[in-house]
PDB file of N, CA and C in Angstrom:
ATOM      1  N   UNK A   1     105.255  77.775 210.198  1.00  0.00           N
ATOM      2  CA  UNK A   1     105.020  76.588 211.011  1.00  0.00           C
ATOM      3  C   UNK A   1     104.111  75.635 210.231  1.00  0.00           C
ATOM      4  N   UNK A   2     104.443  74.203 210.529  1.00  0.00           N
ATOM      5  CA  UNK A   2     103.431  73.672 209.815  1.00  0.00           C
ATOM      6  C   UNK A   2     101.951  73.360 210.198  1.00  0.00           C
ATOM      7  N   UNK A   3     100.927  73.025 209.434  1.00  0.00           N
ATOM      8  CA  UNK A   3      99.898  72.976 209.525  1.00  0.00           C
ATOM      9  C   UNK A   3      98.944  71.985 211.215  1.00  0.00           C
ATOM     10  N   UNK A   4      98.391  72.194 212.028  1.00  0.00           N
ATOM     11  CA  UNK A   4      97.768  71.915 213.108  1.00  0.00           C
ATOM     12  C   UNK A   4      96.223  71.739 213.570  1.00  0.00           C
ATOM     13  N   UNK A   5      96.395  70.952 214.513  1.00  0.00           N
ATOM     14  CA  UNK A   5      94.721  71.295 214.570  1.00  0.00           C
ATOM     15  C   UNK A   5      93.812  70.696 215.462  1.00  0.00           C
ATOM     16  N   UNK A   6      92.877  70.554 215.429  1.00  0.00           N
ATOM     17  CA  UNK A   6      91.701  69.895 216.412  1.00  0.00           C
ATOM     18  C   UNK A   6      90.434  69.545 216.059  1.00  0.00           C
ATOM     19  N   UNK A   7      89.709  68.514 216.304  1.00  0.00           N
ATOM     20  CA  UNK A   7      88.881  68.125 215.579  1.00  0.00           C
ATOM     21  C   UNK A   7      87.703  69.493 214.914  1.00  0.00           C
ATOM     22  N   UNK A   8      87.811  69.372 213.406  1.00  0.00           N
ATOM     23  CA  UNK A   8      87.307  70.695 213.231  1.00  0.00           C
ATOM     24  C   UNK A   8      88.028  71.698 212.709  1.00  0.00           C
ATOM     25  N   UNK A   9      88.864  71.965 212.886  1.00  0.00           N
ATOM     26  CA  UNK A   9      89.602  73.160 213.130  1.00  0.00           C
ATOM     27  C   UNK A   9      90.898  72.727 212.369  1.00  0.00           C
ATOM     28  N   UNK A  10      91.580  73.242 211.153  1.00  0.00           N
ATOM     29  CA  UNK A  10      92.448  73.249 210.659  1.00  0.00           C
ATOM     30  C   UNK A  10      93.120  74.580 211.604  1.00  0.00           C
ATOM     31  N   UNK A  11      94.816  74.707 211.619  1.00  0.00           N
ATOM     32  CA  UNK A  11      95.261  75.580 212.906  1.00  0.00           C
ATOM     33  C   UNK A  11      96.758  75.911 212.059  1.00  0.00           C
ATOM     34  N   UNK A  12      97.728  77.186 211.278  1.00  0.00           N
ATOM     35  CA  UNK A  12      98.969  77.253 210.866  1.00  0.00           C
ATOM     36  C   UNK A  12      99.008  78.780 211.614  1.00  0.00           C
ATOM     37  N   UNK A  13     100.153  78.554 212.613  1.00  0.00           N
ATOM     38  CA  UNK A  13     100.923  79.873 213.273  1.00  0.00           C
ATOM     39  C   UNK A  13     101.761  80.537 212.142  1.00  0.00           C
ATOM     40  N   UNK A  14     101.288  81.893 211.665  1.00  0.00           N
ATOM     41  CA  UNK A  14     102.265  82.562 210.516  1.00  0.00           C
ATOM     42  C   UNK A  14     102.949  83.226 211.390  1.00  0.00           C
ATOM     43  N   UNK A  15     103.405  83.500 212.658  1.00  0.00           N
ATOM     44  CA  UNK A  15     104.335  83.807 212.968  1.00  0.00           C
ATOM     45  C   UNK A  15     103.939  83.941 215.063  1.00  0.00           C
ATOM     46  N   UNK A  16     105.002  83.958 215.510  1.00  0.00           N
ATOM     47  CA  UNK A  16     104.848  83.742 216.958  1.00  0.00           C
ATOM     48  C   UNK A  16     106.335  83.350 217.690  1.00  0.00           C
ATOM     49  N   UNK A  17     105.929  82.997 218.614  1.00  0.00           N
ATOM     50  CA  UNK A  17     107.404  82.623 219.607  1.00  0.00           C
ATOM     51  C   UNK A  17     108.146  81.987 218.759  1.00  0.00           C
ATOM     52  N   UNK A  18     108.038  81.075 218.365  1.00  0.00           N
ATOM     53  CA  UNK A  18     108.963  79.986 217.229  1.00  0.00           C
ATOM     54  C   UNK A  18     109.602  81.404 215.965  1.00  0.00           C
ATOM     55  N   UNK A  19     109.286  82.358 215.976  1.00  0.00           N
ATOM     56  CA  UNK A  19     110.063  83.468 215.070  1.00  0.00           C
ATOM     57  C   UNK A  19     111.002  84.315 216.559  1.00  0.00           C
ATOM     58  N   UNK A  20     110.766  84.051 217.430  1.00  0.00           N
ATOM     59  CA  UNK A  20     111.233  85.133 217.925  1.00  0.00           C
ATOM     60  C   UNK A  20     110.078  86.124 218.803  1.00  0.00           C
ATOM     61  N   UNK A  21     109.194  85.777 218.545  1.00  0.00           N
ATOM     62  CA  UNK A  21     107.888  87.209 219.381  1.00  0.00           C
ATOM     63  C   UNK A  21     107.776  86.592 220.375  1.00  0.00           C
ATOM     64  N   UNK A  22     107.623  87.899 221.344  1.00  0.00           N
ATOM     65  CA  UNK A  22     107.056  87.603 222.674  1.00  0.00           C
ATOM     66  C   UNK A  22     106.106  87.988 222.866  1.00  0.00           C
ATOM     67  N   UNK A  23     105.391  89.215 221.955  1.00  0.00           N
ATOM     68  CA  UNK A  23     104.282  90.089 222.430  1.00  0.00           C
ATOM     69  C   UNK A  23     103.118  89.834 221.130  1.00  0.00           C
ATOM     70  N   UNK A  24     103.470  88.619 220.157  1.00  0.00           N
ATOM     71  CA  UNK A  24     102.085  88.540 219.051  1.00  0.00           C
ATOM     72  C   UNK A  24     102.626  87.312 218.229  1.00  0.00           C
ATOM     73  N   UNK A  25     101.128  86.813 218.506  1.00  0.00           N
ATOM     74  CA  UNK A  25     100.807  85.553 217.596  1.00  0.00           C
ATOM     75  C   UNK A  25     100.057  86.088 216.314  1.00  0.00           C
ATOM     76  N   UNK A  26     100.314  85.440 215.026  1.00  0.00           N
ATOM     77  CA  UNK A  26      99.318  85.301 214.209  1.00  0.00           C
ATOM     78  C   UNK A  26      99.222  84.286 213.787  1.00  0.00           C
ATOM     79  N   UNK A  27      97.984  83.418 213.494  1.00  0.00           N
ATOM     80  CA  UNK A  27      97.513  82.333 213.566  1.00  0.00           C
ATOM     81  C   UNK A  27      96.696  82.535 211.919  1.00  0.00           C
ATOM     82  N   UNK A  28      96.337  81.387 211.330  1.00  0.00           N
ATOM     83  CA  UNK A  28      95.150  81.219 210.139  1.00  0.00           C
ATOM     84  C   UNK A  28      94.356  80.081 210.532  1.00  0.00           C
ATOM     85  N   UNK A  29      93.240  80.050 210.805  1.00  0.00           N
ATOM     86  CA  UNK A  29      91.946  79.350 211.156  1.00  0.00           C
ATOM     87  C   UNK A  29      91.446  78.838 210.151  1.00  0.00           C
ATOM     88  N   UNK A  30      90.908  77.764 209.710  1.00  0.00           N
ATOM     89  CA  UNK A  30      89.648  77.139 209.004  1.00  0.00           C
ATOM     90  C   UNK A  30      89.009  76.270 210.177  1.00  0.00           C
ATOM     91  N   UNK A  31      87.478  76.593 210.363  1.00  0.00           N
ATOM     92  CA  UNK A  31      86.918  75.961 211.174  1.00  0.00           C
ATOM     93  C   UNK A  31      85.565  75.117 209.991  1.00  0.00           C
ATOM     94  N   UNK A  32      85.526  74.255 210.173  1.00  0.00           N
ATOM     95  CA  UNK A  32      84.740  73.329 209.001  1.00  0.00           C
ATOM     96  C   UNK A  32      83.191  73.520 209.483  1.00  0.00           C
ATOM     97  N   UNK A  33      82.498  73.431 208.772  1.00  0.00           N
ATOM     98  CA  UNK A  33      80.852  73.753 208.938  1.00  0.00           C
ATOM     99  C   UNK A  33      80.522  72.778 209.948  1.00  0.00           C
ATOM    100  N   UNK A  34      79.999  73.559 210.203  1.00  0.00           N
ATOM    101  CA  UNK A  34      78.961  72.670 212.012  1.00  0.00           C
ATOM    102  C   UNK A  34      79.906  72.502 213.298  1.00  0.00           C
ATOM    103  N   UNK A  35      81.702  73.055 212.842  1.00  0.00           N
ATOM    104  CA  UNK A  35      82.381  72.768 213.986  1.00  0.00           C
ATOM    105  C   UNK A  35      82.511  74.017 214.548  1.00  0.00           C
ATOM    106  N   UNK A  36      83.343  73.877 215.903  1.00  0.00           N
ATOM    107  CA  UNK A  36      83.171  74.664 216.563  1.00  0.00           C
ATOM    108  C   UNK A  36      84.464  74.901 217.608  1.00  0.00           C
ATOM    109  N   UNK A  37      85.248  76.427 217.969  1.00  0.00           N
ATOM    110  CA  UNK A  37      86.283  75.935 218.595  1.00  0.00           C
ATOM    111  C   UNK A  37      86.110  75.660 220.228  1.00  0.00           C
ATOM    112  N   UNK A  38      86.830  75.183 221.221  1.00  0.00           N
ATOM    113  CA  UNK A  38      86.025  75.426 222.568  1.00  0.00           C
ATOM    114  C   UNK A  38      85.757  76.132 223.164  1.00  0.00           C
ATOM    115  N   UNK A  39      84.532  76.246 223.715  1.00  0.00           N
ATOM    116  CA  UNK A  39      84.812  77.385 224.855  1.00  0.00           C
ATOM    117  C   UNK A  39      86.562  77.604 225.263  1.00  0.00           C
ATOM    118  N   UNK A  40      86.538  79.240 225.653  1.00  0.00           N
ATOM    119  CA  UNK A  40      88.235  79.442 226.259  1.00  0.00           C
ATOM    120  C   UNK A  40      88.468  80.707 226.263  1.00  0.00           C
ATOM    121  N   UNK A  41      89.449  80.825 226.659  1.00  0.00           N
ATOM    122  CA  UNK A  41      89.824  82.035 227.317  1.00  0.00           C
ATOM    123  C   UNK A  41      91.414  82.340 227.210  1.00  0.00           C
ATOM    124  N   UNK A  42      92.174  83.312 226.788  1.00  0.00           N
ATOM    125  CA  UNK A  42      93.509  84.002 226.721  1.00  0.00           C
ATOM    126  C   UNK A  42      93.602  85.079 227.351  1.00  0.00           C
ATOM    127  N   UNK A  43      94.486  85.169 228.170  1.00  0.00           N
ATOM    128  CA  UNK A  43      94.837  86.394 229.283  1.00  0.00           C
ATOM    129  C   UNK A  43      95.954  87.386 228.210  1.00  0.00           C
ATOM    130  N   UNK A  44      94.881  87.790 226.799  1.00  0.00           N
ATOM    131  CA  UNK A  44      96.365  88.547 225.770  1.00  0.00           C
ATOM    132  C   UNK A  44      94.842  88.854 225.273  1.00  0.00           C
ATOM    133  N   UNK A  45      94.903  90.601 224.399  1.00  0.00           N
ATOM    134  CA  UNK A  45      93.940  90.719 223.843  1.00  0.00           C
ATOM    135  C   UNK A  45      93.678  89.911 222.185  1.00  0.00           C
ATOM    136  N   UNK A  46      92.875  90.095 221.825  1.00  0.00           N
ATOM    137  CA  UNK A  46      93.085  88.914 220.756  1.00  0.00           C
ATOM    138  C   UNK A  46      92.111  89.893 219.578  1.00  0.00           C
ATOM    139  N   UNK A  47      92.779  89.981 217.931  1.00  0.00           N
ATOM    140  CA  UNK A  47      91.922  90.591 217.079  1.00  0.00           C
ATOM    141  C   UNK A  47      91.201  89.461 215.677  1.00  0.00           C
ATOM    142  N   UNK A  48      90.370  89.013 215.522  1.00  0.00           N
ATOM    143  CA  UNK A  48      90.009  87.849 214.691  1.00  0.00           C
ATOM    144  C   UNK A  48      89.503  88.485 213.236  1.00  0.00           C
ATOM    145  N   UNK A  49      90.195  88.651 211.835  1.00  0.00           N
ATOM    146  CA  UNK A  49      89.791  88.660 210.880  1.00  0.00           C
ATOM    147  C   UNK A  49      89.155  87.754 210.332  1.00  0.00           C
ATOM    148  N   UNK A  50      87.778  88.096 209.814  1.00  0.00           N
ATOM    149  CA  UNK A  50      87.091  86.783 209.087  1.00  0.00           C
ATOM    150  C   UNK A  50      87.105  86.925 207.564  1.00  0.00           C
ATOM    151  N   UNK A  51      87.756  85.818 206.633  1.00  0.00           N
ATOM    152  CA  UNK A  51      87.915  85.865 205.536  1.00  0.00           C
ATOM    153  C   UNK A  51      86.855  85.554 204.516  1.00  0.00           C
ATOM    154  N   UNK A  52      86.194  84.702 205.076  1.00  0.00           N
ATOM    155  CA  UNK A  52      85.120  84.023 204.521  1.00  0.00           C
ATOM    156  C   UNK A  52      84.357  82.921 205.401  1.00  0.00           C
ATOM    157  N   UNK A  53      83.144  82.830 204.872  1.00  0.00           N
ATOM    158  CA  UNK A  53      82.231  82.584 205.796  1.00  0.00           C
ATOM    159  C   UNK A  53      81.189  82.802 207.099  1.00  0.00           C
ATOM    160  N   UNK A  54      80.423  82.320 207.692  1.00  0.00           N
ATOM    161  CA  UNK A  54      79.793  82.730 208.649  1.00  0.00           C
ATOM    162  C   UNK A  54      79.621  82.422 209.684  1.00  0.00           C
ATOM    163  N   UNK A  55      79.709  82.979 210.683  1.00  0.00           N
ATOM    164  CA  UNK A  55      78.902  81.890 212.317  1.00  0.00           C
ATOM    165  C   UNK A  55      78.951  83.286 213.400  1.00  0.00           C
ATOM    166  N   UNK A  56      79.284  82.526 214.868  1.00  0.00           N
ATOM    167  CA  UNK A  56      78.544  83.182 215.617  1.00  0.00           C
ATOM    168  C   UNK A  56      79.910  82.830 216.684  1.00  0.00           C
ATOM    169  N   UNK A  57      79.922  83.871 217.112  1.00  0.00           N
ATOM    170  CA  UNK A  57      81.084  84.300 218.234  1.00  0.00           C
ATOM    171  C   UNK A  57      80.303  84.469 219.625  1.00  0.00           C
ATOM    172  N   UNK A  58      80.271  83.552 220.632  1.00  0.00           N
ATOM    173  CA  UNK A  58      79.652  83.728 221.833  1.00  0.00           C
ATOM    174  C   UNK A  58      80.662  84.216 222.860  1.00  0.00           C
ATOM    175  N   UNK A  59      80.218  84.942 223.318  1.00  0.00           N
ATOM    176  CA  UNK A  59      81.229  85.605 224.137  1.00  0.00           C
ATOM    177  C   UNK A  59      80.573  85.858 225.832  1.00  0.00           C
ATOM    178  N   UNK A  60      81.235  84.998 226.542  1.00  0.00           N
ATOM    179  CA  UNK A  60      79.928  85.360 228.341  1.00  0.00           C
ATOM    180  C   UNK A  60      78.857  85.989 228.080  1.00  0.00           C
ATOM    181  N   UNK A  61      78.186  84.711 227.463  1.00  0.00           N
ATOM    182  CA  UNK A  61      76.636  84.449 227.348  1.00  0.00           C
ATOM    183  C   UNK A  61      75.821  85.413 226.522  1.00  0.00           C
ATOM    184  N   UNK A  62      76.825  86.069 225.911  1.00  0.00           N
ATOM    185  CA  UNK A  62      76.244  86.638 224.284  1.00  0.00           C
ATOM    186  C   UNK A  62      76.551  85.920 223.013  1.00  0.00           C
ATOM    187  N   UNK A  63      75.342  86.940 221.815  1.00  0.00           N
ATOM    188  CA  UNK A  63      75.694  85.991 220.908  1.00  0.00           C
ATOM    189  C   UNK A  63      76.023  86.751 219.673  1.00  0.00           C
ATOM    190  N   UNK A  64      77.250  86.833 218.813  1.00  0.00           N
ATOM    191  CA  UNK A  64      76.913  87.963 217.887  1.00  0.00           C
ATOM    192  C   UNK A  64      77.136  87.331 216.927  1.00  0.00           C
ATOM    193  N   UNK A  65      76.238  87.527 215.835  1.00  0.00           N
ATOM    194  CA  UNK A  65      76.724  86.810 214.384  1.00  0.00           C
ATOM    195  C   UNK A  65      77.511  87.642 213.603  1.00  0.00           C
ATOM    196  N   UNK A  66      78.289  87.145 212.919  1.00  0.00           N
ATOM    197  CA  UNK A  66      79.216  87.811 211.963  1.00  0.00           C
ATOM    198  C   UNK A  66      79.275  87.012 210.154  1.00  0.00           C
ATOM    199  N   UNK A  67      80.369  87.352 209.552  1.00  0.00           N
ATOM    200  CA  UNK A  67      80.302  87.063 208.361  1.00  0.00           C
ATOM    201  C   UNK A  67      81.671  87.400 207.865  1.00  0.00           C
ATOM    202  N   UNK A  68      81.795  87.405 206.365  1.00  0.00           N
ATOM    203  CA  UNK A  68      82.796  87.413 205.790  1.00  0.00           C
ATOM    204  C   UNK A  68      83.264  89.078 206.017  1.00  0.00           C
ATOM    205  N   UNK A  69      84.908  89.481 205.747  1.00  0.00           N
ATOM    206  CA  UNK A  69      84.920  90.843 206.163  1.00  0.00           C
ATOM    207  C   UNK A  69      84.698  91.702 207.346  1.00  0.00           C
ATOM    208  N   UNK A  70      84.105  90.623 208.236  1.00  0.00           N
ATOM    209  CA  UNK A  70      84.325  91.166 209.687  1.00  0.00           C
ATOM    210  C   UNK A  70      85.430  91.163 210.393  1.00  0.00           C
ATOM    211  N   UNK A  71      85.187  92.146 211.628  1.00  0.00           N
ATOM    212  CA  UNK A  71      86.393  91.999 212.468  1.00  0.00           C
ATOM    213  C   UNK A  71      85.985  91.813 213.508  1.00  0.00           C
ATOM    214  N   UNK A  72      86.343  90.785 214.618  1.00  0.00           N
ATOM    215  CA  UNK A  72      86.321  90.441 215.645  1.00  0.00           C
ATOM    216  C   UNK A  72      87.121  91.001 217.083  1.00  0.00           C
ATOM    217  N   UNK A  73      86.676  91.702 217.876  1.00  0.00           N
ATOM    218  CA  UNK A  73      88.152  92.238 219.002  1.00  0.00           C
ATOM    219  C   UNK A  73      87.293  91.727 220.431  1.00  0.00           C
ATOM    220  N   UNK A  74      88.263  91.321 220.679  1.00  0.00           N
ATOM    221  CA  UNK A  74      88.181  90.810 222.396  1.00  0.00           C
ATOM    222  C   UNK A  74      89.074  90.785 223.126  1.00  0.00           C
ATOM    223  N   UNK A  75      88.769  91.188 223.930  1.00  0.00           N
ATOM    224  CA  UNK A  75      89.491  92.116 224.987  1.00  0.00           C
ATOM    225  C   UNK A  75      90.387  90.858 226.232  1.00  0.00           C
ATOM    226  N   UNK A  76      90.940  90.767 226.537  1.00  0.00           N
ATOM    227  CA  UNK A  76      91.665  89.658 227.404  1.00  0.00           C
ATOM    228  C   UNK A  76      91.215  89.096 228.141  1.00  0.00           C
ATOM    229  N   UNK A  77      91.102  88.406 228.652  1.00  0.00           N
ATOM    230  CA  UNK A  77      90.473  87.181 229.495  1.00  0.00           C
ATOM    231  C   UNK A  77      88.375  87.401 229.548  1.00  0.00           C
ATOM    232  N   UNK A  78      88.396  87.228 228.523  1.00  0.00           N
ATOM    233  CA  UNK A  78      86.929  86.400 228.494  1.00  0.00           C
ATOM    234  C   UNK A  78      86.946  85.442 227.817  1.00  0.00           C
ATOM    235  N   UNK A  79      85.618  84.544 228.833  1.00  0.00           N
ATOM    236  CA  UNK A  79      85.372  83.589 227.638  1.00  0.00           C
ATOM    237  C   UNK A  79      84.530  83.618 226.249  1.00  0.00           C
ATOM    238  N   UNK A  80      85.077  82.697 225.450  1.00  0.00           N
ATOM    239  CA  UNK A  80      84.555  82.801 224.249  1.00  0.00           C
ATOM    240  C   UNK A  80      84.845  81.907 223.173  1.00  0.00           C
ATOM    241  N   UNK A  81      83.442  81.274 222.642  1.00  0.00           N
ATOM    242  CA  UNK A  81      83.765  80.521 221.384  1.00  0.00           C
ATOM    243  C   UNK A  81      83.312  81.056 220.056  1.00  0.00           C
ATOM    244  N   UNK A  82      83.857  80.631 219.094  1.00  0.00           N
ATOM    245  CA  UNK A  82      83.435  80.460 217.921  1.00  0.00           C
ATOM    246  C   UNK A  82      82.779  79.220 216.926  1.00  0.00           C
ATOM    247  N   UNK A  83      81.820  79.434 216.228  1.00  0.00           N
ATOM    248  CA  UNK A  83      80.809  78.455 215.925  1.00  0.00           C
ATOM    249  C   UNK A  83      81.045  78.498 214.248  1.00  0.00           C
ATOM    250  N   UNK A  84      81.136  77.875 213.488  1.00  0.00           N
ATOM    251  CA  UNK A  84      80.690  77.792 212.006  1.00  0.00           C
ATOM    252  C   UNK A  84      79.279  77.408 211.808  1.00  0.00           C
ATOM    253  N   UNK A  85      78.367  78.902 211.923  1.00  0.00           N
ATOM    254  CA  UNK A  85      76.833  78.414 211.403  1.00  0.00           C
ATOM    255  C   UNK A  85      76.665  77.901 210.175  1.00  0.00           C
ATOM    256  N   UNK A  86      77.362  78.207 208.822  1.00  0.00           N
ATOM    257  CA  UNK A  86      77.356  77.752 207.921  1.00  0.00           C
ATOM    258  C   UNK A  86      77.542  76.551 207.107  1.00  0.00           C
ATOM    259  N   UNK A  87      77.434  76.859 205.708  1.00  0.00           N
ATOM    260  CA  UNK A  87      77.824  75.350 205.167  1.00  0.00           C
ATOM    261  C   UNK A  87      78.965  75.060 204.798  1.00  0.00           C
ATOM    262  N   UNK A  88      79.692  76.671 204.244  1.00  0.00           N
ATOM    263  CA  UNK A  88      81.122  76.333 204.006  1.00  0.00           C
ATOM    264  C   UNK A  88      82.121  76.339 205.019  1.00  0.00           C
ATOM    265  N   UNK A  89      83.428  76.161 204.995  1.00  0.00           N
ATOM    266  CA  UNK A  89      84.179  76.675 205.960  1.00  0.00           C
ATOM    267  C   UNK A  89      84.590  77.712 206.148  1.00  0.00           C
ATOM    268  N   UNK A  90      85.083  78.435 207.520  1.00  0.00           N
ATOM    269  CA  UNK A  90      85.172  79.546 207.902  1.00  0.00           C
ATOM    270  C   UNK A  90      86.482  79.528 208.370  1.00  0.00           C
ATOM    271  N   UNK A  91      86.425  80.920 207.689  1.00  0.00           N
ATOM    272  CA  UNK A  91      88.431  80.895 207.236  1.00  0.00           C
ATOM    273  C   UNK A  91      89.100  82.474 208.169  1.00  0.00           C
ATOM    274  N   UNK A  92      89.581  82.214 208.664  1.00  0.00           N
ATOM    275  CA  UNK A  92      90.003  83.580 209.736  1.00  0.00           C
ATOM    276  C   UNK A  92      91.892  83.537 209.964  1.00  0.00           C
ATOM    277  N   UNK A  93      92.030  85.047 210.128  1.00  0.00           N
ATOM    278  CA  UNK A  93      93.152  85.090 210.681  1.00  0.00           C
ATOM    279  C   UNK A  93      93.237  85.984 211.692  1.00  0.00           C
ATOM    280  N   UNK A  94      94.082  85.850 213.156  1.00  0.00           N
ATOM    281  CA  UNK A  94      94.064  85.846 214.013  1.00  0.00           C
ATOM    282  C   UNK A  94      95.134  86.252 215.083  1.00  0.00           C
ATOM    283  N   UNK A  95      95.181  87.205 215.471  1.00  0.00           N
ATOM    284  CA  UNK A  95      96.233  88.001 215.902  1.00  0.00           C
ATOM    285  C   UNK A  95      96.060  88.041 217.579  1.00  0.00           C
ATOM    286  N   UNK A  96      97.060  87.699 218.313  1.00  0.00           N
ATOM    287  CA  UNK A  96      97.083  87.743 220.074  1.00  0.00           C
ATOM    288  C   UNK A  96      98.303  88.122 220.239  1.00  0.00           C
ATOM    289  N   UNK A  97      98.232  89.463 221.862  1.00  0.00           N
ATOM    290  CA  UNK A  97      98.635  90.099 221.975  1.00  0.00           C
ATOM    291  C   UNK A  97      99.834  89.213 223.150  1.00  0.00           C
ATOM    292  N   UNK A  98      99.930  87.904 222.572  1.00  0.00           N
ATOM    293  CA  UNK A  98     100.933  87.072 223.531  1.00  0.00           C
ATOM    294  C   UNK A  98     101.859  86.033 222.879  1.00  0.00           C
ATOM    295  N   UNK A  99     103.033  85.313 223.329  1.00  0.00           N
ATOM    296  CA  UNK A  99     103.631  84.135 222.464  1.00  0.00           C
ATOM    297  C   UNK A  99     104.710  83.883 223.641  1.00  0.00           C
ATOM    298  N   UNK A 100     104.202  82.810 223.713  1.00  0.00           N
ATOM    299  CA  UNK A 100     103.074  81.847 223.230  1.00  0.00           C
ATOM    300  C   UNK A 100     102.157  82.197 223.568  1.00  0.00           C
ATOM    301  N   UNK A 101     100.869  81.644 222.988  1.00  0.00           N
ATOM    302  CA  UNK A 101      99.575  82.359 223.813  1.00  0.00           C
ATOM    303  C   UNK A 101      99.162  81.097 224.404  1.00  0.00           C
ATOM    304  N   UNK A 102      98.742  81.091 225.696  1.00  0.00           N
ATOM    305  CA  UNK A 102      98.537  80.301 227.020  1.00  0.00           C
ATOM    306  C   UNK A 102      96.861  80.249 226.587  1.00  0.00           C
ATOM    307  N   UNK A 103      95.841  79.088 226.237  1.00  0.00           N
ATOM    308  CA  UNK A 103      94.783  79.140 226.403  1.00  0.00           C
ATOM    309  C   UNK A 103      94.349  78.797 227.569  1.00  0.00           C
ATOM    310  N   UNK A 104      92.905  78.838 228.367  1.00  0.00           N
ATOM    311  CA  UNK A 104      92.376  78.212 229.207  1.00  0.00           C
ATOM    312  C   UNK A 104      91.028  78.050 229.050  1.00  0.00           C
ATOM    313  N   UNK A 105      90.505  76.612 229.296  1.00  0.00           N
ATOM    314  CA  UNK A 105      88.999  76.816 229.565  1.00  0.00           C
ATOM    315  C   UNK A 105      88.237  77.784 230.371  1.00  0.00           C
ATOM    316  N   UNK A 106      86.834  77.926 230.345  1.00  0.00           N
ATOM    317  CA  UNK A 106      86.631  78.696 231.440  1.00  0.00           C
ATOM    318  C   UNK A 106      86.838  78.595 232.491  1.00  0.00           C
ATOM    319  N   UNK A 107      86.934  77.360 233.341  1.00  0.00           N
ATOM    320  CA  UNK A 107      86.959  77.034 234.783  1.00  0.00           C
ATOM    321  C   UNK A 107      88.294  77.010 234.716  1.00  0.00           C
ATOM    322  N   UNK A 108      89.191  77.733 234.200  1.00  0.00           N
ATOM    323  CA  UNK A 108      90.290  78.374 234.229  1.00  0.00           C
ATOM    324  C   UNK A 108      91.894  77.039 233.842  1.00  0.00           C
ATOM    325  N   UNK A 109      91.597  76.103 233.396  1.00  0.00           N
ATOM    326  CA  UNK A 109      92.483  74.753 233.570  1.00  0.00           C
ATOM    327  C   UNK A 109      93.153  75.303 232.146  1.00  0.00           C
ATOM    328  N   UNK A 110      94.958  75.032 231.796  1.00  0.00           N
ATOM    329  CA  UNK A 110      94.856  74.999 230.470  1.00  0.00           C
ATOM    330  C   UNK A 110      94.666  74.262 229.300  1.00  0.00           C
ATOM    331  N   UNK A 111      94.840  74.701 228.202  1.00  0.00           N
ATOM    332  CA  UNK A 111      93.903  74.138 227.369  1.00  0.00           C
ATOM    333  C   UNK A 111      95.081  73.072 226.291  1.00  0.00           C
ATOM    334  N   UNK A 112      95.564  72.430 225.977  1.00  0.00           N
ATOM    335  CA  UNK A 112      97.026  72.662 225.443  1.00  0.00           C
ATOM    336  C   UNK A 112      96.709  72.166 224.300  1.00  0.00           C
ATOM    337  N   UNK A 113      97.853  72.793 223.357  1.00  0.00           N
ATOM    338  CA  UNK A 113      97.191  72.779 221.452  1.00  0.00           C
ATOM    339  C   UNK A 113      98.246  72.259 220.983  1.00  0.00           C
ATOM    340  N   UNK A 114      97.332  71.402 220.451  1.00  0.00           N
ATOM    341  CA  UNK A 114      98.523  70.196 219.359  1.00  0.00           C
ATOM    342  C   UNK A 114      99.505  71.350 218.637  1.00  0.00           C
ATOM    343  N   UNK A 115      99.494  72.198 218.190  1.00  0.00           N
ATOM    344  CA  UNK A 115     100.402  73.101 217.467  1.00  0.00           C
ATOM    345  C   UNK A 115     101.267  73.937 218.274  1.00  0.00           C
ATOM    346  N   UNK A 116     101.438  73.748 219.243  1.00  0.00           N
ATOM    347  CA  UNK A 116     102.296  74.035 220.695  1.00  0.00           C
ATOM    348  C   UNK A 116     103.312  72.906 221.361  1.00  0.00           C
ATOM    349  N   UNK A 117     102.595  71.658 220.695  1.00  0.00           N
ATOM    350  CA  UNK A 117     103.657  70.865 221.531  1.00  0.00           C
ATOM    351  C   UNK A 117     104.560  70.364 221.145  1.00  0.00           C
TER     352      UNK A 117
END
């Protein structure tokens, strides 16, 4: 798929509904230093490889920092953002246990992604 995104946030689906899946997205992330994705929420469990870089994954009102070589797992419908504390960009790939995957803010509205429409 081609390349997508949101302010911040470079966004390319390596594979998902547009192949054929119903049950998994994989996604590649660059989130640019100081940005941040929104608060939100997916009713699909979701696994986040981090390739490089650093920040901080808030998850209902926690805060965990991570880094390059981490792995991220969250479990289905919580909320949760991701932050680029750093200076470089933060480069992830990103696996959900849905396709399409349906985002929502927290107050539950959806969220809809330029690389969806």
């Amino acid at each position: 798929m081609p390349p997508a995104g949101l302010p911040g946030l470079d966004h390319q689906t390596l594979a998902g509904a547009g192949n054929g899946l119903r049950h998994l997205s994989v996604w590649r992330q660059t989130i640019a230093a100081g940005a941040a994705t929104p608060a939100h929420r997916h009713d699909c469990e979701e696994v986040i490889v981090v390739a490089s870089g650093h920040g901080e994954l808030h998850v209902e009102g926690r805060v965990y920092r991570f880094g390059a070589d981490c792995t991220l797992v969250l479990p289905a419908s919580v909320d949760h953002q991701l932050i680029n504390t750093g200076s470089e960009p933060l480069h992830l790939i990103a696996a959900l246990s849905m396709a399409p995957v349906q985002v929502l803010t927290p107050d539950g509205r959806a969220l809809p992604l330029p690389w969806q429409a």
